[in-house]
C-alpha atoms as a PDB file:
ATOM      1  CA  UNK A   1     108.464-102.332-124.426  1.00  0.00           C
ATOM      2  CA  UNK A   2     106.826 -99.258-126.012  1.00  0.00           C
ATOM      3  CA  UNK A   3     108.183 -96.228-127.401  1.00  0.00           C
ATOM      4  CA  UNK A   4     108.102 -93.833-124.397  1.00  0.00           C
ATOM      5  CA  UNK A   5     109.546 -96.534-121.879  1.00  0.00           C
ATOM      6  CA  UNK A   6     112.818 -96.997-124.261  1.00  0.00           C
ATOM      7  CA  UNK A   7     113.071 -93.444-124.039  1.00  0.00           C
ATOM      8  CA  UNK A   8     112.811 -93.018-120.722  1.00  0.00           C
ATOM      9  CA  UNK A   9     115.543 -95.304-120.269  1.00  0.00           C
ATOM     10  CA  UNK A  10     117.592 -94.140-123.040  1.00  0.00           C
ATOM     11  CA  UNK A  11     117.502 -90.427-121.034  1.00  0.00           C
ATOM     12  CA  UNK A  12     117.771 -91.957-117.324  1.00  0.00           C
ATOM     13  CA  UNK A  13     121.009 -93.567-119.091  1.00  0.00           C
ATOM     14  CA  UNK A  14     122.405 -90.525-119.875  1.00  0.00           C
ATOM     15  CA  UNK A  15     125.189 -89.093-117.469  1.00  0.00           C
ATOM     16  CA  UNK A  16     124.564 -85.247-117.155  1.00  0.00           C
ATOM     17  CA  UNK A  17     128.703 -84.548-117.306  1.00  0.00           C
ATOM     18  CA  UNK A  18     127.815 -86.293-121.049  1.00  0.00           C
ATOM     19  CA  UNK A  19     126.007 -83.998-122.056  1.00  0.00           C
ATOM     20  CA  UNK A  20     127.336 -80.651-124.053  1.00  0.00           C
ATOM     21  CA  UNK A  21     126.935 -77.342-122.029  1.00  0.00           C
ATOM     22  CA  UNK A  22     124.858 -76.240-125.389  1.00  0.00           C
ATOM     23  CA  UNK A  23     122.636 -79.002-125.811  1.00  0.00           C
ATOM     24  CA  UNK A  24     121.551 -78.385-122.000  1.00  0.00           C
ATOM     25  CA  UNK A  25     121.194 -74.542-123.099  1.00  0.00           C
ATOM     26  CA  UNK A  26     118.754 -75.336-126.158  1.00  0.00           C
ATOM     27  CA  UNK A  27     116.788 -78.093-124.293  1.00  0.00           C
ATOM     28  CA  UNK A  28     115.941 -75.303-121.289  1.00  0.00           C
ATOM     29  CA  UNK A  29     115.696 -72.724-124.213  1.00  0.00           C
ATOM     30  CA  UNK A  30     112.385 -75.273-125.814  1.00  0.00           C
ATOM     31  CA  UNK A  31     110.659 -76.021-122.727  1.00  0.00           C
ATOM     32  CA  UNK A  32     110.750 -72.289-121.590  1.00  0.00           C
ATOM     33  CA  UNK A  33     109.898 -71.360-124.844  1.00  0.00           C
ATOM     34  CA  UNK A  34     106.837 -74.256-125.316  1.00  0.00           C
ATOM     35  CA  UNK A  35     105.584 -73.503-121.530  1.00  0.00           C
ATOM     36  CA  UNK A  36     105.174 -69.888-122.580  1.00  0.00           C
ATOM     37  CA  UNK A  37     103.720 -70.488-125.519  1.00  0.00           C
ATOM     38  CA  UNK A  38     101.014 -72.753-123.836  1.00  0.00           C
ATOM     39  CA  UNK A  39     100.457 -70.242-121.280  1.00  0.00           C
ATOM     40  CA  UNK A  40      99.978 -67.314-123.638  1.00  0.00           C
ATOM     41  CA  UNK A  41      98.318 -69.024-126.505  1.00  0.00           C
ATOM     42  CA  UNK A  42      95.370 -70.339-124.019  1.00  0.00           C
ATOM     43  CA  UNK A  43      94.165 -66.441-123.664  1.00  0.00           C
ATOM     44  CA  UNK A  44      94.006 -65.764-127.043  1.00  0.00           C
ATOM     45  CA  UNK A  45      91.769 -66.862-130.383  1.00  0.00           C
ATOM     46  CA  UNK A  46      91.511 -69.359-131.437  1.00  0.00           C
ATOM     47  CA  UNK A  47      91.816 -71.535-128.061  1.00  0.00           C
ATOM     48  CA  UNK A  48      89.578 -69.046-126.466  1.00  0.00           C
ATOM     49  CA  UNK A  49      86.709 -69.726-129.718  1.00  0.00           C
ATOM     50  CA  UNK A  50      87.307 -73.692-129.256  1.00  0.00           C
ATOM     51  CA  UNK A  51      86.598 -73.761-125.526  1.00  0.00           C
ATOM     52  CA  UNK A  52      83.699 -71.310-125.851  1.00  0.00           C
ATOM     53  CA  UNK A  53      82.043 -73.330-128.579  1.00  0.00           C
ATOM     54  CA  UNK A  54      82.727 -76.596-127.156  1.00  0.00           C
ATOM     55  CA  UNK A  55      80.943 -75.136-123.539  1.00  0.00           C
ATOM     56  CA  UNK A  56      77.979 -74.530-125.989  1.00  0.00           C
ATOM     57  CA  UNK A  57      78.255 -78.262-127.038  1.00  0.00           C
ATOM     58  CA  UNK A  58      78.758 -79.799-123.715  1.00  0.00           C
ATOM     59  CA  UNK A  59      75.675 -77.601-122.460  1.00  0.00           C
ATOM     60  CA  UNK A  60      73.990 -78.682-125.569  1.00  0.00           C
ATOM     61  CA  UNK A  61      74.941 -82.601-124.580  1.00  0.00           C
ATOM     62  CA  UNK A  62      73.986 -82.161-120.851  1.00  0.00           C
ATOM     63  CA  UNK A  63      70.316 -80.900-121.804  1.00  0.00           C
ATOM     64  CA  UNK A  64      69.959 -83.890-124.256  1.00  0.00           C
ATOM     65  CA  UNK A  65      70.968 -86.337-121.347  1.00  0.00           C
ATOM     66  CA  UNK A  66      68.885 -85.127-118.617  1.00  0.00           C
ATOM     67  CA  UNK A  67      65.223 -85.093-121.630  1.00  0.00           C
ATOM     68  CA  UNK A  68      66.437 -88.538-121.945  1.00  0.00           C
ATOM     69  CA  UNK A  69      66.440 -89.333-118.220  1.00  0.00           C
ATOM     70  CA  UNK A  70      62.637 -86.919-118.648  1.00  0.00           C
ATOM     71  CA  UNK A  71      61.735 -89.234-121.626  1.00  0.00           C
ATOM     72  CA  UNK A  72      62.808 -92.750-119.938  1.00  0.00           C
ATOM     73  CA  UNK A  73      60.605 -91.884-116.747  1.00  0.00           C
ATOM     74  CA  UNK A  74      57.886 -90.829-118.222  1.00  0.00           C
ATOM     75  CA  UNK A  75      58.193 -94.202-121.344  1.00  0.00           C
ATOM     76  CA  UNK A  76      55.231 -96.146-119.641  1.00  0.00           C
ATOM     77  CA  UNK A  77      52.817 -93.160-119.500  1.00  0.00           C
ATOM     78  CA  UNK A  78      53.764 -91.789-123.887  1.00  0.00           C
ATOM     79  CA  UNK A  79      52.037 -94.791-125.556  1.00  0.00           C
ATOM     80  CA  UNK A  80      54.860 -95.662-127.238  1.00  0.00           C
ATOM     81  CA  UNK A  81      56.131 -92.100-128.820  1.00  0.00           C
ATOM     82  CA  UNK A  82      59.528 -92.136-126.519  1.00  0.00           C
ATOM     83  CA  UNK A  83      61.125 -92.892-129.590  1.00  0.00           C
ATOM     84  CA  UNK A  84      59.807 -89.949-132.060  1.00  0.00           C
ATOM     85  CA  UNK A  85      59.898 -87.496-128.824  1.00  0.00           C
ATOM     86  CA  UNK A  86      63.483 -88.366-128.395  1.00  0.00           C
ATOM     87  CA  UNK A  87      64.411 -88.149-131.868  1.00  0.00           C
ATOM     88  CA  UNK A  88      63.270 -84.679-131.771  1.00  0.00           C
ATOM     89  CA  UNK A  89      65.432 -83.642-128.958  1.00  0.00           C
ATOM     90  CA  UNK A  90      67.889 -84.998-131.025  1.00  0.00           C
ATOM     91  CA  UNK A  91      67.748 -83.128-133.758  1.00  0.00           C
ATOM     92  CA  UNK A  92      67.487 -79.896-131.699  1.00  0.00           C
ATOM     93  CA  UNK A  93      70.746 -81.118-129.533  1.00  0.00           C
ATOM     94  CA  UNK A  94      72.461 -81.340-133.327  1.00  0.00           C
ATOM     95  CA  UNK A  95      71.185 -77.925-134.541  1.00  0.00           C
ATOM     96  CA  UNK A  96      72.570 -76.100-131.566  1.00  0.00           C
ATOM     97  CA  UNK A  97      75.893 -77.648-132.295  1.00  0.00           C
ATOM     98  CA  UNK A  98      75.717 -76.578-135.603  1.00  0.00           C
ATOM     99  CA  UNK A  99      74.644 -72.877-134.792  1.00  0.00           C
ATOM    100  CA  UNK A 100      77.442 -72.913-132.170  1.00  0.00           C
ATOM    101  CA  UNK A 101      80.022 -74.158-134.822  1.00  0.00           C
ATOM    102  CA  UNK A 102      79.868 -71.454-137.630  1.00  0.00           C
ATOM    103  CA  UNK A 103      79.692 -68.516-134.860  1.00  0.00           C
ATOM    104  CA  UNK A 104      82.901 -70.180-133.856  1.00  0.00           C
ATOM    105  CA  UNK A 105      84.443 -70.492-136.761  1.00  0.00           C
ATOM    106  CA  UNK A 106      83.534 -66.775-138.015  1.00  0.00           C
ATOM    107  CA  UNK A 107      86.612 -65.654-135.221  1.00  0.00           C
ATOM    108  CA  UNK A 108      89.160 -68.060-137.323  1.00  0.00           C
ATOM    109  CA  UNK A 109      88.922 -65.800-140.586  1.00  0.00           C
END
């Protein structure tokens, strides 16, 4: 049994007349206060910097994936440079990341 299912039946066990009046109060008290800070913290830096730089990265990914799809179509007609055409789009897919990274991380400091 893992972790999470002993806990779950540790809590179903529990009789809610068992349980202090202030424990209740503190356990509402730190999901309202995690749910807000979820909510609020998801509009602000630096949540707002990771998604934007890891949209660059998934556009970055999705360009690389569809010259590989280009690259594996057009294989039979290169004369066997597939492999030094795709390593090149590699290495272009990886500098973007790392040009998107830095920007990013400028908003941090």
């Amino acid at each position: 049994m893992t972790v999470a299912l002993r806990f779950a039946d540790f809590a179903a066990g529990i009789a809610r007349d068992g349980v202090p009046t202030s424990a209740g109060h503190a356990a509402r008290r730190c999901l309202l206060d995690w749910y807000g800070g979820t909510l609020a913290g998801g509009i602000v830096a630096p949540s707002t910097l990771l998604a934007e730089a890891l949209a660059g990265v998934q556009a970055a990914e999705a360009d690389l994936q569809k010259a590989r799809r280009d690259l594996e179509r057009s294989a039979p007609h290169a004369g066997g440079r597939f492999d030094t055409a795709l390593a090149a789009i590699e290495r272009g897919t990886a500098e973007i990341a790392e040009a998107i990274t830095p920007e990013a991380a400028e908003g941090w400091s």
